[in-house]
Structures are given as C-alpha cells and as structure tokens.
Protein backbone atom coordinates (compact mmCIF):
# COMPACT_ATOMS: atom_id res chain seq x y z
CA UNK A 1 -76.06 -58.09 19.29
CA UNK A 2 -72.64 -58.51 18.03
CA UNK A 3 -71.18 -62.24 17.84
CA UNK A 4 -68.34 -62.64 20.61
CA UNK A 5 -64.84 -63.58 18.59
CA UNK A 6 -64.13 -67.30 19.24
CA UNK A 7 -60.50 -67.80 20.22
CA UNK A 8 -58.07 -69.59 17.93
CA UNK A 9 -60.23 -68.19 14.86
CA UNK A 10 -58.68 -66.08 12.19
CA UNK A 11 -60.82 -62.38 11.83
CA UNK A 12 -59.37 -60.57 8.99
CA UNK A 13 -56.60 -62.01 8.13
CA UNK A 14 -54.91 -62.32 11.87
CA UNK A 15 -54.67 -65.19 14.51
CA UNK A 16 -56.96 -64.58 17.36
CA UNK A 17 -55.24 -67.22 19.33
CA UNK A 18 -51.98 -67.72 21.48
CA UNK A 19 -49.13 -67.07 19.77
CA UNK A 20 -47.69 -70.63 21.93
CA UNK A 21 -50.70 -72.31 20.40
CA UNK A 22 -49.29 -71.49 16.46
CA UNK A 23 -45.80 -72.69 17.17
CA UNK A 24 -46.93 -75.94 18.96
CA UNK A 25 -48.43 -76.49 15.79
CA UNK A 26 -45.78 -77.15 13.97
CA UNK A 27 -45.39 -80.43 12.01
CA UNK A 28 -42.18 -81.74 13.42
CA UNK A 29 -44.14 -82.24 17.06
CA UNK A 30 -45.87 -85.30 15.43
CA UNK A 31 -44.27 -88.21 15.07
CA UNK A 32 -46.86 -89.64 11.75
CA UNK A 33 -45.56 -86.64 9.84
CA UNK A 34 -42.17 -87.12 10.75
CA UNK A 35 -42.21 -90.51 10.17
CA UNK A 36 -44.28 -90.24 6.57
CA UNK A 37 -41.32 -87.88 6.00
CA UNK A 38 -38.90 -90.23 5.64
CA UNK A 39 -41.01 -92.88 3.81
CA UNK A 40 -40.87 -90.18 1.04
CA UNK A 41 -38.06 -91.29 -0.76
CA UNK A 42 -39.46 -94.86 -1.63
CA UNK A 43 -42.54 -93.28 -2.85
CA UNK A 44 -40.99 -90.96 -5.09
CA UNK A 45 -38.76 -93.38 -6.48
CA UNK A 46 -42.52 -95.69 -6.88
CA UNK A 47 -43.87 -92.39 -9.14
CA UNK A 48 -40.89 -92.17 -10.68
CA UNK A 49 -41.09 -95.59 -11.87
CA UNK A 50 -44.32 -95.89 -12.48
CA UNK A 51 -45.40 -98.68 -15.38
CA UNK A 52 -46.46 -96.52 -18.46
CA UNK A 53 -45.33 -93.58 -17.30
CA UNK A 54 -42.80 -91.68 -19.09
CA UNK A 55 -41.64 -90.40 -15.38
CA UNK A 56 -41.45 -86.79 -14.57
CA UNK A 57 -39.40 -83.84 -16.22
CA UNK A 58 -35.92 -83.66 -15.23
CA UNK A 59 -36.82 -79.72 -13.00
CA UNK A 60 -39.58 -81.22 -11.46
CA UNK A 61 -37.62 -83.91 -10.54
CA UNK A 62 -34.76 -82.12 -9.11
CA UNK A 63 -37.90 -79.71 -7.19
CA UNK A 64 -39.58 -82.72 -5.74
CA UNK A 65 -35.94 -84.02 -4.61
CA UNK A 66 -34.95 -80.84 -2.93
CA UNK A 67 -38.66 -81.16 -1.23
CA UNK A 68 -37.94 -84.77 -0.13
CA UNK A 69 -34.65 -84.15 1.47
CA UNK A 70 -35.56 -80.74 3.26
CA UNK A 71 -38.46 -82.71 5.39
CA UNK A 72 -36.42 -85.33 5.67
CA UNK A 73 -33.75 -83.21 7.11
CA UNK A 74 -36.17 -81.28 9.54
CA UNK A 75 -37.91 -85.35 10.48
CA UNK A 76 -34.61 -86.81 11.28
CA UNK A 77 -34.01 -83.85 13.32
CA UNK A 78 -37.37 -83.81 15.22
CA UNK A 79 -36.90 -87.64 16.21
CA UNK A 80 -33.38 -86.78 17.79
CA UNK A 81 -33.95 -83.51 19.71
CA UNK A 82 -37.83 -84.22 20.27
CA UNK A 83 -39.32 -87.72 19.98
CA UNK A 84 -36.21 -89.84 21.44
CA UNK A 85 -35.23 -87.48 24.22
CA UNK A 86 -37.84 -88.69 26.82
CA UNK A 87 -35.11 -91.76 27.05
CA UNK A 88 -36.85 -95.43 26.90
CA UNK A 89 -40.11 -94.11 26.82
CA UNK A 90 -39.45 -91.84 23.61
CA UNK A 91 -37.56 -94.77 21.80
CA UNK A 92 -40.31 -97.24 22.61
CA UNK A 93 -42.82 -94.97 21.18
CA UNK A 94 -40.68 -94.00 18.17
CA UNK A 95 -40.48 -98.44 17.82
CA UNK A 96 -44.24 -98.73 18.43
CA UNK A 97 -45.21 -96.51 15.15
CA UNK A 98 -42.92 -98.36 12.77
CA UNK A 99 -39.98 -95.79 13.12
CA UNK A 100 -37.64 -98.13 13.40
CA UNK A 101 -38.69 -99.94 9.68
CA UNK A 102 -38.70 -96.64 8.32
CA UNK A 103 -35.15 -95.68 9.67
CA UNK A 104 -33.58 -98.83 8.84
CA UNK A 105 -35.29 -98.63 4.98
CA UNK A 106 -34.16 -94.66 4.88
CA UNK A 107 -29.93 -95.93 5.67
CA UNK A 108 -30.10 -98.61 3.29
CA UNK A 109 -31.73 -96.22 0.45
CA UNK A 110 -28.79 -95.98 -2.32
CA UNK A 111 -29.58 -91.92 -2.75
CA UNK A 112 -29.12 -91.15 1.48
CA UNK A 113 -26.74 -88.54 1.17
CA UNK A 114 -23.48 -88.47 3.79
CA UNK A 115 -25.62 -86.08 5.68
CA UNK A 116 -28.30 -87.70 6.22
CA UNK A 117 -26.30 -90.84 7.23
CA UNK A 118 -24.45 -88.89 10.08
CA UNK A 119 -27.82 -88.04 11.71
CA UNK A 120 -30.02 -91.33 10.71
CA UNK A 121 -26.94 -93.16 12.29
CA UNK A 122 -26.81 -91.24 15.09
CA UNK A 123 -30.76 -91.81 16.08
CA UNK A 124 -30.42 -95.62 15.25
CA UNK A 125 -26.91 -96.15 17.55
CA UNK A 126 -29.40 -93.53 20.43
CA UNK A 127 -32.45 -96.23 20.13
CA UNK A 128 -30.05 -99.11 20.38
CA UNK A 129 -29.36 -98.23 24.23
CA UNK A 130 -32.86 -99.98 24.97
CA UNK A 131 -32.82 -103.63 25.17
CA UNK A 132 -36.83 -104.09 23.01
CA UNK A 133 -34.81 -101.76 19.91
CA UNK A 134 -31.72 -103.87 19.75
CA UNK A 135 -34.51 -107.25 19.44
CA UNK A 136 -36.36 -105.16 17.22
CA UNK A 137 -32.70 -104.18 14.62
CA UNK A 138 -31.94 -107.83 14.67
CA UNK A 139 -35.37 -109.03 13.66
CA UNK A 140 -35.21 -106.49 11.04
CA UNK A 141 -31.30 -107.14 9.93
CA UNK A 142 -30.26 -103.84 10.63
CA UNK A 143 -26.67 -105.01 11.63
CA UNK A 144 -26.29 -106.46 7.93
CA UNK A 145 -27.17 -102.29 6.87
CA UNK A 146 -24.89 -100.94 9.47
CA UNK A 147 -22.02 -103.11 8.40
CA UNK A 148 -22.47 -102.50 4.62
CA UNK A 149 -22.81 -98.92 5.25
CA UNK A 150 -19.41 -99.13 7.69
CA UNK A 151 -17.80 -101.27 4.40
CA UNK A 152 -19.04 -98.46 1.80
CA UNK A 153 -17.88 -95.70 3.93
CA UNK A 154 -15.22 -96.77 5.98
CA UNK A 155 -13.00 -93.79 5.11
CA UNK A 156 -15.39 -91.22 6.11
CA UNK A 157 -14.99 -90.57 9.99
CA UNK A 158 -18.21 -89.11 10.83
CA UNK A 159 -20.06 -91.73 9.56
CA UNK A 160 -17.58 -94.60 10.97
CA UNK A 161 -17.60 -93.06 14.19
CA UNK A 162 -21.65 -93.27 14.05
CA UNK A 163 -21.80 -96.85 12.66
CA UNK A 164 -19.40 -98.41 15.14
CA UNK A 165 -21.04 -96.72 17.85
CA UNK A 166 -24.42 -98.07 16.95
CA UNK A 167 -22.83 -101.68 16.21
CA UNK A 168 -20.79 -101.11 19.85
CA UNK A 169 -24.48 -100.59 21.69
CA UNK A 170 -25.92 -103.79 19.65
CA UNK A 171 -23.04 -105.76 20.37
CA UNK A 172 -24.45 -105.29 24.25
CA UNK A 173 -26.64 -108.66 23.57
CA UNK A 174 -24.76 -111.86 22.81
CA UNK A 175 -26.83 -112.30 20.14
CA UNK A 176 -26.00 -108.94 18.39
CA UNK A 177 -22.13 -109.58 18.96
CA UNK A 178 -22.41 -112.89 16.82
CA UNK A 179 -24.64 -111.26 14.40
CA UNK A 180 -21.90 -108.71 13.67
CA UNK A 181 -19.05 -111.37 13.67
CA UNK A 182 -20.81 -113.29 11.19
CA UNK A 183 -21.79 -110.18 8.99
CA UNK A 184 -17.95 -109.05 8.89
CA UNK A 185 -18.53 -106.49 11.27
CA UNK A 186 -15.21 -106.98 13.55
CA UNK A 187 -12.86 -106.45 11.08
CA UNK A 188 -14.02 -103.06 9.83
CA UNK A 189 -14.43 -102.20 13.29
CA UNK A 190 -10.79 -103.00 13.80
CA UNK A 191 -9.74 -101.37 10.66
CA UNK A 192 -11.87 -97.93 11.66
CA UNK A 193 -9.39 -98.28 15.49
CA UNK A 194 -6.34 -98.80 13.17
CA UNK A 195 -7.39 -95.56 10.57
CA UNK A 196 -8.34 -93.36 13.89
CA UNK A 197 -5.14 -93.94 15.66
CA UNK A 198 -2.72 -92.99 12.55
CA UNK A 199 -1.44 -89.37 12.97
CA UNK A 200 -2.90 -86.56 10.55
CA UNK A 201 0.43 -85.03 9.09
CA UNK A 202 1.42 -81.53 9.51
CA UNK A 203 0.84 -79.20 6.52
C-alpha cells in the first residue's frame, strides 16, 4: 500500500503545504532573528578585529557589509510595522528580549548610516510612549545617544525631527526632562525650532 503524503513535506521538489504556512515563515515574524540582526554589526567589527588575524579581504568585506545592512534594514523594519504595533504590549515584549540594548548599541554604532538612523530613531521615540521603556532608556543612557546624535546631525531634518521627537516623549517623566537639560539637550532642541522655522528660499 502506498504511503499517504504528509502535509507540509516537500515530494519532488514542491511544497505540499499551505502556501499561508511558507510566507508565515518568514524570518522577520521573529523577534530573536530580528533582534540578532542588528547585533550584527558589533560582531563583524569583533571578526574584523580579531587578535592575530590579518582581518578579511577588502570584497569580502564590502560583501559581508552589504549582508549586514540589508537584514538590518528588513529587522528595523519588522520591529516597526510588526513587533511594536500591538501598542504597550508589543513594546514591552520588544523591552523584555533585550531590544531595547540592542537598539540603543545599533544608534550609537559610528558606521549607522543616515538611513538607518531615520528608522532606528523612529522605533526608539515609538517605544518611548510607554512609561517601563522611558525607565528602561534612562537606565541605559539613551538620552546621552539621542543628544549626541541630535549634536552630530543637527542639520539633517529627518533625523532632527526623529531625535527631538523621541527626546519630546522622554521628557514626559521629570526625570527624563532633567536628564536632557543636563546632557545639553534643550539647546539643540531650541536650535532644531529656530533652523525649522527659517524660510527655504525660492530658486
């Protein structure tokens, strides 16, 4: 008697399963790959580094970049449009498995591209609208990283508009709002008002 197929199991080169079953396989729908995702950058940078190690070729160093910040890219936008959006359930979640850490050490990593900053920004100044997140960015002195990235980039809008909105949902707690006074956080705020108010001239 001929074996029945078992569902889900390839025969011949073809998926005997539901097609919905392939696609909710994908990796962005876990949070531990996303998450390793971004860690990726500090462990490249470990290889490269390596004691007694010559470090790797200049190609394959350009390949495993390109690698790096493509899951990067697709991780940063899994944790906006799918791991954050159940509101203070998703962000306490996302804070639970260390995503916080890893968000904080990916904004403060000297190769983040302006790209990356936009959205890595965006998700930090999203998380900050629950009370446990804004404890959680104090205790690991993400306003200090927000304002130096505000300082560094104060000229580019996108990522002014991103950092003052994530220092304008810390400031929420007292203690936030003297944690940003005392990092130097008020005057570049004022100064990003001040650049956003003068008129663009006409070409």
């Amino acid at each position: 008697m001929a074996s029945k197929p078992v569902p889900g199991i390839q025969k011949h080169g073809t998926w005997a399963g539901n097609p919905r079953e392939v696609s909710s396989a994908s990796p962005e729908t876990s949070l531990t790959w996303c998450l390793s995702q971004l860690s990726k950058p500090e462990r490249a940078a470990a290889e490269d580094h390596k004691p007694g190690t010559a470090g790797p070729d200049t190609s394959g160093h350009r390949q495993l970049a390109k690698r790096v910040k493509a899951g990067q890219w697709r991780a940063l936008v899994a944790i906006r449009t799918q791991h954050i959006k159940g509101g203070s359930s998703g962000i306490a979640r996302f804070r639970g498995q260390g995503g916080l850490r890893t968000l904080l050490d990916l904004l403060k990593h000297p190769e983040c591209s302006r790209k990356t900053l936009d959205l890595a920004l965006s998700i930090l100044a999203n998380c900050c609208t629950e009370r446990q997140t804004r404890v959680e960015v104090r205790r690991l002195d993400g306003i200090s990283i927000v304002v130096c990235i505000l300082k560094k980039n104060v000229a580019m809008e996108t990522i002014q508009n991103r950092a003052a909105r994530a220092l304008g949902n810390l400031a929420m707690d007292p203690e936030s709002s003297t944690l940003i006074h005392s990092a130097g956080g008020v005057p570049l705020l004022l100064l990003c008002v001040s650049l956003a108010s003068v008129p663009i001239p006409s070409l």
